[in-house]
Protein backbone atom coordinates (compact mmCIF):
# COMPACT_ATOMS: atom_id res chain seq x y z
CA UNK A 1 93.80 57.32 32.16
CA UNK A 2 93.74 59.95 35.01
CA UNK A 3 93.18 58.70 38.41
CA UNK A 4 91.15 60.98 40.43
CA UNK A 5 89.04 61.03 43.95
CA UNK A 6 85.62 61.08 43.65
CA UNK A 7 85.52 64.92 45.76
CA UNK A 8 86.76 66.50 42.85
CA UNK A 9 84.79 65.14 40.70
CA UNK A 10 82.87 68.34 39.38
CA UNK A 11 86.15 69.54 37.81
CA UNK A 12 86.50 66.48 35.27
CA UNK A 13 82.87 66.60 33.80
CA UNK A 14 83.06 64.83 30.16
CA UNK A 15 86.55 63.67 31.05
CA UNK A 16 87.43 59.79 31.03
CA UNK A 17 88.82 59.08 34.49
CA UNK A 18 89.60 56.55 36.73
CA UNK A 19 88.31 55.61 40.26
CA UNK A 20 90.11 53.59 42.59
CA UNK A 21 87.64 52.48 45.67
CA UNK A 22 85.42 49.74 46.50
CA UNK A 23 81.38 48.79 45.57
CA UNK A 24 78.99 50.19 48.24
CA UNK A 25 76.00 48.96 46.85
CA UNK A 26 74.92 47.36 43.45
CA UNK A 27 71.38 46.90 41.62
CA UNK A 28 70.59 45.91 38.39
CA UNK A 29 67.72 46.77 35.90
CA UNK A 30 68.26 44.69 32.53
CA UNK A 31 71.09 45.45 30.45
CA UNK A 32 72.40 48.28 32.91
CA UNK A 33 74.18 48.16 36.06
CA UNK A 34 73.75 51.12 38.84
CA UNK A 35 76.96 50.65 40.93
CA UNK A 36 77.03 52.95 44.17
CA UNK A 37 81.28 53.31 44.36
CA UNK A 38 83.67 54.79 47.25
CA UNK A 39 86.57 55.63 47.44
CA UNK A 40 86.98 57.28 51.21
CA UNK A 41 86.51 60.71 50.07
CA UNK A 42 82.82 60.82 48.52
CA UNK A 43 80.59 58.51 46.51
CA UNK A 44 79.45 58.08 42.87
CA UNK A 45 76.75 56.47 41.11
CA UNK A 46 78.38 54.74 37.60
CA UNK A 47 76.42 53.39 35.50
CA UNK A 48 77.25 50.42 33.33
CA UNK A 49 75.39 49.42 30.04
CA UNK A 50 75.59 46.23 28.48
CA UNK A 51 77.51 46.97 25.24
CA UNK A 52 78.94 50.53 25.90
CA UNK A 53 80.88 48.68 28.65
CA UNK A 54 83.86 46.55 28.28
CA UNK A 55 82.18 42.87 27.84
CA UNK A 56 84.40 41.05 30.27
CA UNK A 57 83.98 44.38 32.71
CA UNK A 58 80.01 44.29 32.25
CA UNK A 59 80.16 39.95 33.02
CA UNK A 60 82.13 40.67 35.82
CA UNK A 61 79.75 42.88 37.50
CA UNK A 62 77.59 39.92 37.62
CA UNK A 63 79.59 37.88 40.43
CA UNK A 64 80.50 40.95 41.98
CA UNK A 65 79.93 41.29 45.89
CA UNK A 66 79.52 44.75 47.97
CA UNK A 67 82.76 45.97 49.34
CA UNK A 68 84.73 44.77 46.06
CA UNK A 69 87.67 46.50 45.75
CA UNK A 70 88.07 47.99 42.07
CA UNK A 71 89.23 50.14 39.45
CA UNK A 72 86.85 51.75 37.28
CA UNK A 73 87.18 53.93 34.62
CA UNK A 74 85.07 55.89 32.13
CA UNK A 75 83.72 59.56 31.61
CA UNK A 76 82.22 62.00 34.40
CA UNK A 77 78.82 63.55 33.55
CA UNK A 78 76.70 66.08 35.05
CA UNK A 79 73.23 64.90 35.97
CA UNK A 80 70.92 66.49 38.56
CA UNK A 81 69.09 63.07 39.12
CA UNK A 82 71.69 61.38 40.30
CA UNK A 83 73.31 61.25 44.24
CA UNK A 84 75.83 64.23 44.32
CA UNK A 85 74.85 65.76 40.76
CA UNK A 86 77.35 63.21 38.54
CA UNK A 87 77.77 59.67 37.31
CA UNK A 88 80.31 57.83 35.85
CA UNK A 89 79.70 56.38 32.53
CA UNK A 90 81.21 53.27 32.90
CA UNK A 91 83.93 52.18 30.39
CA UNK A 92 85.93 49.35 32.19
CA UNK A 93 86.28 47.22 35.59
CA UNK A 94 89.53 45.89 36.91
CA UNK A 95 88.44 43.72 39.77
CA UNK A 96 91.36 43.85 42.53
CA UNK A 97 89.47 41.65 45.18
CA UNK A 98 86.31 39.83 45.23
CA UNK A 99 84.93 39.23 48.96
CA UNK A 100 84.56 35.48 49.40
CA UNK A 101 81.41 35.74 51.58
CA UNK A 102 79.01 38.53 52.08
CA UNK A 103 79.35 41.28 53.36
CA UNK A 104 78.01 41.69 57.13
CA UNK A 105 76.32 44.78 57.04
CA UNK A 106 73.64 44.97 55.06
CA UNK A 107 70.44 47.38 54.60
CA UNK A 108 68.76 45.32 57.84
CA UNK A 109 68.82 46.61 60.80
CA UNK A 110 70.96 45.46 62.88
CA UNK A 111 71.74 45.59 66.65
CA UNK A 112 74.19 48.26 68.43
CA UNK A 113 76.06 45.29 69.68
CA UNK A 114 76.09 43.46 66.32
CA UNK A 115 77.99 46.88 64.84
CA UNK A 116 80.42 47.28 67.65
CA UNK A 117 82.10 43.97 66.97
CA UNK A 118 81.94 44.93 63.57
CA UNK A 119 83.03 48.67 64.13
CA UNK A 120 85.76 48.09 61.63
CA UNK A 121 83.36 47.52 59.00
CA UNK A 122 80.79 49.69 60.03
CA UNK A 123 82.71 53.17 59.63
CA UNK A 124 82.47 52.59 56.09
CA UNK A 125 78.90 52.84 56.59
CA UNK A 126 77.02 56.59 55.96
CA UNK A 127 76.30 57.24 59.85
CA UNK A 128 79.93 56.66 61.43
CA UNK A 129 81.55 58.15 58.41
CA UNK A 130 79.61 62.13 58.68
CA UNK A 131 80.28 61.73 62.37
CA UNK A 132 84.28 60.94 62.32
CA UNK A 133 84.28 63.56 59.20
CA UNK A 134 83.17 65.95 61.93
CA UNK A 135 85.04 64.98 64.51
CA UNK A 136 88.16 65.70 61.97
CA UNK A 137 86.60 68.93 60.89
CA UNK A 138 86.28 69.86 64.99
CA UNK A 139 89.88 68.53 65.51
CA UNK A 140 91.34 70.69 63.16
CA UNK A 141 89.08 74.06 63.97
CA UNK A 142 90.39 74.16 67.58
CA UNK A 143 93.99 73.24 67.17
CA UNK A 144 93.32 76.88 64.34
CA UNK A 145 91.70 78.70 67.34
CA UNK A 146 94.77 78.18 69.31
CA UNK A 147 97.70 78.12 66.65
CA UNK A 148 96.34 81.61 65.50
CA UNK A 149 96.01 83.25 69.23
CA UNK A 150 99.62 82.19 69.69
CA UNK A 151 99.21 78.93 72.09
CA UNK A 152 101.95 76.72 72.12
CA UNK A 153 101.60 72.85 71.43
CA UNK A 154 102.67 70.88 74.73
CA UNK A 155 102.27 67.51 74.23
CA UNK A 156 101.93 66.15 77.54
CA UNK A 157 102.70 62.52 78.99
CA UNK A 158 100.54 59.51 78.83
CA UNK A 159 102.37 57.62 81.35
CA UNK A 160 102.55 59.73 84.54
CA UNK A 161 103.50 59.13 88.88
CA UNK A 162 100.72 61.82 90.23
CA UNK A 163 97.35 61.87 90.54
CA UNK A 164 95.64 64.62 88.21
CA UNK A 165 92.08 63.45 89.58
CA UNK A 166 90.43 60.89 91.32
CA UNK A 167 92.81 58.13 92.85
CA UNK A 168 89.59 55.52 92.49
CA UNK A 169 89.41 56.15 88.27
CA UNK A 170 93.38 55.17 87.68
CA UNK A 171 94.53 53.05 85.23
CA UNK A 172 97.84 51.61 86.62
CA UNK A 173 100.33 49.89 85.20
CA UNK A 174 103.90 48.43 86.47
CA UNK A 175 106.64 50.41 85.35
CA UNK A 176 109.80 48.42 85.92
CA UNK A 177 111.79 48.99 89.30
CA UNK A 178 110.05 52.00 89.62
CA UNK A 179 106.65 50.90 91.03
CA UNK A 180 103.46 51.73 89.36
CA UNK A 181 102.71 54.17 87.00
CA UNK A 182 99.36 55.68 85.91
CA UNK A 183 97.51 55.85 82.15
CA UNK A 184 96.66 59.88 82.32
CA UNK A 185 93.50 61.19 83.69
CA UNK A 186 94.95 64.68 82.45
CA UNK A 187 97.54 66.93 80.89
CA UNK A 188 96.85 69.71 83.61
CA UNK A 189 99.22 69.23 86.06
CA UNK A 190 102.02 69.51 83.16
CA UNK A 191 100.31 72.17 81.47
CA UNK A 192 100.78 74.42 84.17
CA UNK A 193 104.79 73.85 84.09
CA UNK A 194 104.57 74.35 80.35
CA UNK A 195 102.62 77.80 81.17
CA UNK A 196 104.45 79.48 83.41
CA UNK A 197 107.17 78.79 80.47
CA UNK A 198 105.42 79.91 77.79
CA UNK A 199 102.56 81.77 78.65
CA UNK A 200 99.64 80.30 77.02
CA UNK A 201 99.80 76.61 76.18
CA UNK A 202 97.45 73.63 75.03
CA UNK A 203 98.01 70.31 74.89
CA UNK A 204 95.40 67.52 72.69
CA UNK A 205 95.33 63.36 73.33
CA UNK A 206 93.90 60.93 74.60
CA UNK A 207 93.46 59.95 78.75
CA UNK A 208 91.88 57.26 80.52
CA UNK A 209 89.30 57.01 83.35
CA UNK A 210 88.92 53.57 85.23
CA UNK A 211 85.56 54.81 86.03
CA UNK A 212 82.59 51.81 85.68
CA UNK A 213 80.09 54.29 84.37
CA UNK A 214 77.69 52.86 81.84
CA UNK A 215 75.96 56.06 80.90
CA UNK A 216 75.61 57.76 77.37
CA UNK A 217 78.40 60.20 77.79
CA UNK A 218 81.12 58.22 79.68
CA UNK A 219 84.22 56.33 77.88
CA UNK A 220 87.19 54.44 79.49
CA UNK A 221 89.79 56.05 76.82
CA UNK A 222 88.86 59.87 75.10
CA UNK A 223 90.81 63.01 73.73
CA UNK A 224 90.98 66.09 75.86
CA UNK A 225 91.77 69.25 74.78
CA UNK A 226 93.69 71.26 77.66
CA UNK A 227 94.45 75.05 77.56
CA UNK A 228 96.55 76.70 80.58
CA UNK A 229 97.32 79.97 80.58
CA UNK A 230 99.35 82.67 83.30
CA UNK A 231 97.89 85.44 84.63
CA UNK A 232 94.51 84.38 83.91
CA UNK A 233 91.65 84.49 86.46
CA UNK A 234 88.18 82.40 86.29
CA UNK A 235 86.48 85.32 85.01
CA UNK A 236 88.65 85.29 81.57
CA UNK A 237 89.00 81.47 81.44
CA UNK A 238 85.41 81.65 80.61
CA UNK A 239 85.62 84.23 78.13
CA UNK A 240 88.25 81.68 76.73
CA UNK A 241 86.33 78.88 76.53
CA UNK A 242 83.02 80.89 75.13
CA UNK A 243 85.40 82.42 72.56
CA UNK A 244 86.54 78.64 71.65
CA UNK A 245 82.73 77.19 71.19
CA UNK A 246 81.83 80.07 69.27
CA UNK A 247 84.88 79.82 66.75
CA UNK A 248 83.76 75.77 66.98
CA UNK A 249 80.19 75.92 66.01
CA UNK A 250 80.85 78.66 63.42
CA UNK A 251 83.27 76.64 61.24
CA UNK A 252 80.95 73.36 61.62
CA UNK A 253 78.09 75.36 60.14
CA UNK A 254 80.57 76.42 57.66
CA UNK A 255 82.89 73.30 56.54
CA UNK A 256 80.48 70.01 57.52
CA UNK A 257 77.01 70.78 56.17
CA UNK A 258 76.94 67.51 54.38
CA UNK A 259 77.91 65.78 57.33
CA UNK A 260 75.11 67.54 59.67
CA UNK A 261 72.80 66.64 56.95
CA UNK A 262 73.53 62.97 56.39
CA UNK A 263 73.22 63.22 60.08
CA UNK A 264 69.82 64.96 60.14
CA UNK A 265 71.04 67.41 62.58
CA UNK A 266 69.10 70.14 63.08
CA UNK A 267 71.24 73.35 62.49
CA UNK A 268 69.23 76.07 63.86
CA UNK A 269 69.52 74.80 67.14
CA UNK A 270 73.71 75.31 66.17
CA UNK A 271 73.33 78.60 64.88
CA UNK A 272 71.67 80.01 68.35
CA UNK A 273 75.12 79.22 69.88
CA UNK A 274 76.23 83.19 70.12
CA UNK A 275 77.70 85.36 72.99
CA UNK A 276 77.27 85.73 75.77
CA UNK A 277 76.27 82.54 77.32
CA UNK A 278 74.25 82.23 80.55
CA UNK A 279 75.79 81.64 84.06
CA UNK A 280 74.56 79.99 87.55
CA UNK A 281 76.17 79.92 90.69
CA UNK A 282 76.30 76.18 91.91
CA UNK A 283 73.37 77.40 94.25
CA UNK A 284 71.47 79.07 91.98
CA UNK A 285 71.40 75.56 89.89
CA UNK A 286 70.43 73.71 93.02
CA UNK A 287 67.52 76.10 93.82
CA UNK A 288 66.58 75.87 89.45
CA UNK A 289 66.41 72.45 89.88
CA UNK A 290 64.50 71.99 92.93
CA UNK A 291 62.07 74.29 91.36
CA UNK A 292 61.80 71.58 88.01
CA UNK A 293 61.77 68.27 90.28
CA UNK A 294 64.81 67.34 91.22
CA UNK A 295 66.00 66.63 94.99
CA UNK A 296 69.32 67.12 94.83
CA UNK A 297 71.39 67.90 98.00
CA UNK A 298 73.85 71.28 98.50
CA UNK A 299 76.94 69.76 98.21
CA UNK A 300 76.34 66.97 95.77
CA UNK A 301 78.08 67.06 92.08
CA UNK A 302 75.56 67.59 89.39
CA UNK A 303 74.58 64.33 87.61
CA UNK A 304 73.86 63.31 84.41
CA UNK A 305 70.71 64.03 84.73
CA UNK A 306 70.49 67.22 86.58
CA UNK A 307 72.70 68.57 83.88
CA UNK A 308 69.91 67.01 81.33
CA UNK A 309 67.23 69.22 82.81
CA UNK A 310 68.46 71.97 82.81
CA UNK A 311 70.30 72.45 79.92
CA UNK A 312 66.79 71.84 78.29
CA UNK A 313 66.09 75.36 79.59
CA UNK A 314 68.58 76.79 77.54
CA UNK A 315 69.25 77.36 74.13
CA UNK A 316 73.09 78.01 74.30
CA UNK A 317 75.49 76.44 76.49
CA UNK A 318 75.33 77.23 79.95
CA UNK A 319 78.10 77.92 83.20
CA UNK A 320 77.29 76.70 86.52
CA UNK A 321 80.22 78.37 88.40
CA UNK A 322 81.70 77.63 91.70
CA UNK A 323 81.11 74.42 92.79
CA UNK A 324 81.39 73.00 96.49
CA UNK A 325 85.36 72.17 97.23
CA UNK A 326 84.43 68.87 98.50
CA UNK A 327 83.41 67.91 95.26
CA UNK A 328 86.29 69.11 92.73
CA UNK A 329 89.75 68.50 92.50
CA UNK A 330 92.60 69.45 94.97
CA UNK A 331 93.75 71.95 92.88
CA UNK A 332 91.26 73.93 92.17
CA UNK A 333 91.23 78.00 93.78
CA UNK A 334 89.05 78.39 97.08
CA UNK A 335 86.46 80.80 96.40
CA UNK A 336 87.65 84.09 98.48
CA UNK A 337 83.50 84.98 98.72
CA UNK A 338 82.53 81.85 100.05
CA UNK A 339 85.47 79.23 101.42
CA UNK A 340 83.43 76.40 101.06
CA UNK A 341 83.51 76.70 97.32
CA UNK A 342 85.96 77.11 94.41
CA UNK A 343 86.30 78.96 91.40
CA UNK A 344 85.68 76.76 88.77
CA UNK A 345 83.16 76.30 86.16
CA UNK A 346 81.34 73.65 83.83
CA UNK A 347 80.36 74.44 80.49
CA UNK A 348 77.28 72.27 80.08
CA UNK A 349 75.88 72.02 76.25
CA UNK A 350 72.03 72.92 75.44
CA UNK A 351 69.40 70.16 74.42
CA UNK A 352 70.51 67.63 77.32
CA UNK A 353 73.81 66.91 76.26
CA UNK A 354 75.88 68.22 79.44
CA UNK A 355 78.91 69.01 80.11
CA UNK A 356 81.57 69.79 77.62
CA UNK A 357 84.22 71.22 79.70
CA UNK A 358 85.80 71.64 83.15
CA UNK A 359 87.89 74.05 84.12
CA UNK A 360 89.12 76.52 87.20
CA UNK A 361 91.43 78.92 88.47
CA UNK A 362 94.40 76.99 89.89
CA UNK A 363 95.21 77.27 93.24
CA UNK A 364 98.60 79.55 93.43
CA UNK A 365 99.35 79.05 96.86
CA UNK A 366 102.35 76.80 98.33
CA UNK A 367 100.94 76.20 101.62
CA UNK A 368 97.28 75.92 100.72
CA UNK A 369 97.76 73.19 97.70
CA UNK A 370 99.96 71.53 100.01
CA UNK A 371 96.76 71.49 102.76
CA UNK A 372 94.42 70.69 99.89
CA UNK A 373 96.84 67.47 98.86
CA UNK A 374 96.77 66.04 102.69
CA UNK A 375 93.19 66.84 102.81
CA UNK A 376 92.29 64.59 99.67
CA UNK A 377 95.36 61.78 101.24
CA UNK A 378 96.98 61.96 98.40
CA UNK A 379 101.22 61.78 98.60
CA UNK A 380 103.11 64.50 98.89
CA UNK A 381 106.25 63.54 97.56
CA UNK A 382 104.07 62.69 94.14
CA UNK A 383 103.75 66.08 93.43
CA UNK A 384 107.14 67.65 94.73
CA UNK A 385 108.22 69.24 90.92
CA UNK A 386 104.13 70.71 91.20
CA UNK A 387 104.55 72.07 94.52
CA UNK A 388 108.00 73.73 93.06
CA UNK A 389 105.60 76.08 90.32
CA UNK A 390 104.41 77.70 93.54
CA UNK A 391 107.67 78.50 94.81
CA UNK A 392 109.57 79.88 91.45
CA UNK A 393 107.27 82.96 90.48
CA UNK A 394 104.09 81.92 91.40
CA UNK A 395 101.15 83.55 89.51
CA UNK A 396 97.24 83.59 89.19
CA UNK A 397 96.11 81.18 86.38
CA UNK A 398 93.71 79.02 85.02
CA UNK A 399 92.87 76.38 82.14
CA UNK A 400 90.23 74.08 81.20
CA UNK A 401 89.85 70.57 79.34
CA UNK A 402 87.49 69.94 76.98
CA UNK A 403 86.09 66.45 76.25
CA UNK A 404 86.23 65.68 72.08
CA UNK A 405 83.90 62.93 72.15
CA UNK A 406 81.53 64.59 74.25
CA UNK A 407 81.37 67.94 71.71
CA UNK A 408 81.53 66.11 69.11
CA UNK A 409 78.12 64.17 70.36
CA UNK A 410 76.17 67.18 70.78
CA UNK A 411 77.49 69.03 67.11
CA UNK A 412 76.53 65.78 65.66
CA UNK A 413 73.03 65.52 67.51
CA UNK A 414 73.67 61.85 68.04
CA UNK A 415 72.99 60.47 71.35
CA UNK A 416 75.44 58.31 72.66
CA UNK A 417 79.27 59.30 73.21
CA UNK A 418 80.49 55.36 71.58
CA UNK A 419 79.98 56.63 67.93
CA UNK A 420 81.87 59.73 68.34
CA UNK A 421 84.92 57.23 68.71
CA UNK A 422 86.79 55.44 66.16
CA UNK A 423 86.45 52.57 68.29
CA UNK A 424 85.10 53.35 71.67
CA UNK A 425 86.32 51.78 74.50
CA UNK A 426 84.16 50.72 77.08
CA UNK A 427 83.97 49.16 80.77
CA UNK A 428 81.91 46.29 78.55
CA UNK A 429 84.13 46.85 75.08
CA UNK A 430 87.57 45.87 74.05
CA UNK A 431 87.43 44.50 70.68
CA UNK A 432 88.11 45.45 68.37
């Protein structure tokens, strides 16, 4: 008998088949048992009736405990009533393993805590399972956007001796006689070598932040998507990144309806996500938030919750442009308009979730990057091979990175960044 997955189901209707998965749920109503079955790629109701079902098979569904692994086979039919439109009329049972205990998770509620230490059960729950199907779905949308513009793949390293950020958020680790090296905060620095190679490059992995941030949208370990590209100013770096959203959003809508409605997302809210999106100078915001309650100070980095209120203004995502030098990275372009600023730009997504991406035109200049470095006290001789870009053909460019988890949050409409993760790790999480 055919083995097939349960997503192509519709194409074997009044066929005898065979599933190979595990039992997600079971109830019983007299002679017939209603077995809920998975097999990683959908579910199917089968139904097993006392005499039209192998005897030993229909017994054994008696002892049998959710999460079972199995094979069952028997013939597809189309029925409107049931979850997905088909059942499996079930024939036979061969039990592979029987779980000795119960399983954890049950129908209950049950505490956030209580499913972290079980987060390798729990993604084979609904929830976690339509929000790493999107995640996949986004993964593989902007690694298309890219591929089919002609980016180049640089896959950058992991392990690295320079700074990309903020020396107080390093991960560091002893690397042999060498001293200490550093988990990566970001691809950028190498992304910019790679460009002025190639032209137009992206990298996609994960980096670290050591920073003890317990808030909704903050992880210790994420993906980043970077894109770096020569001859670019900040000006088309945000047409980029718009261009990028739009493409993203569009092929959700398109590809994961059944995860945005096992999520109960609401997609209108997704489909107002259309050119052109709004912009703010950094003062502008300031004086927009002042006028809706905030105090913040000229000068200060928007917060969390800064970017919460006003992105509830908006009904697409939103750049604040040209934030205060003192406040973004070393190298990052001063502003020629205003020296106290730089030309760089957040993408912050609508309905509170923030920002998405971070990115600027990088600062060309020998001497000045070289001023910005001693201005920040960070070592020189760190960044010797990035101070060499500026003398071999120097050129205007820019590049952005955009944070996985956090998109994938606000396309899901969930509201904390831990379930867009595999398994998130936290300043508080670890295991497992």
């Amino acid at each position: 008998m055919q083995r097939i997955w349960i997503s192509d189901i519709k194409e074997y209707v009044d066929k005898d088949i065979e599933i190979w998965g595990w039992l997600y749920n079971k109830r019983s109503k007299g002679k017939i048992h209603f077995l809920q079955l998975r097999d990683g790629t959908g579910r199917l109701q089968g139904i097993a009736v006392n005499g039209e079902c192998d005897e030993s098979s229909f017994n054994t569904l008696t002892e049998i405990k959710m999460e079972a692994s199995l094979r069952v086979s028997g013939k597809v039919t189309a029925d409107e009533r049931s979850p997905g439109g088909y059942e499996l009329q079930v024939k036979k049972i061969s039990l592979i393993q029987n779980p000795a205990s119960d399983y954890p998770i049950g129908k209950k509620e049950h505490g956030i805590d209580f499913l972290l230490e079980n987060r390798h059960l729990w993604l084979r729950s609904t929830r976690p399972g339509a929000i790493l199907r999107l995640r996949s779905q986004a993964i593989m949308s902007l690694r298309s956007f890219f591929h089919n513009r002609g980016y180049v793949l640089i896959d950058t390293p992991i392990l690295t001796g320079s700074i990309g950020e903020s020396s107080s958020s390093l991960f560091s680790v002893p690397y042999f006689d060498l001293g200490e090296a550093y988990l990566a905060q970001t691809g950028q620095l190498y992304l910019e070598a790679a460009c002025m190679a190639f032209g137009k490059v992206y990298n996609f992995g994960p980096t670290f932040r050591a920073e003890k941030s317990k808030t909704r949208r903050h992880l210790t370990e994420f993906w980043m998507l970077e894109a770096e590209v020569a001859y670019l100013d900040s000006e088309g770096n945000m047409q980029l990144q718009e261009d990028m959203i739009c493409h993203l959003v569009e092929d959700i809508l398109a590809n994961s309806t059944a995860e945005l409605k096992a999520l109960d997302r609401d997609i209108e809210a997704l489909k107002k996500v259309k050119p052109p999106f709004p912009r703010l100078e950094y003062g502008e915001a300031i004086e927009k938030l002042h006028e809706l309650g905030s105090d913040i100070k000229w000068g200060s980095d928007l917060g969390g919750q800064d970017e919460t209120i006003l992105t509830k203004q908006y009904e697409k995502p939103l750049f604040i442009l040209n934030y205060p030098k003192k406040v973004k990275a070393f190298y990052m372009k001063e502003n020629p308009y205003n020296p106290e600023t730089v030309l760089c730009s957040d993408l912050l997504a609508p309905e509170g979730y923030g920002e998405i991406i971070g990115g600027s035109q990088r600062e060309d200049s020998r001497e000045r990057l070289i001023a910005r470095i001693h201005e920040q006290e960070l070592p020189e001789e760190a960044y010797r091979w990035y101070l060499e870009l500026r003398e071999f053909g120097s050129v205007p460019h820019s590049g952005y990175g955009l944070g996985l988890e956090r998109v994938v949050t606000w396309l899901s409409g969930i509201q904390h960044i831990r379930e867009a993760s595999p398994f998130p790790r936290t300043i508080t999480r670890i295991y497992p």
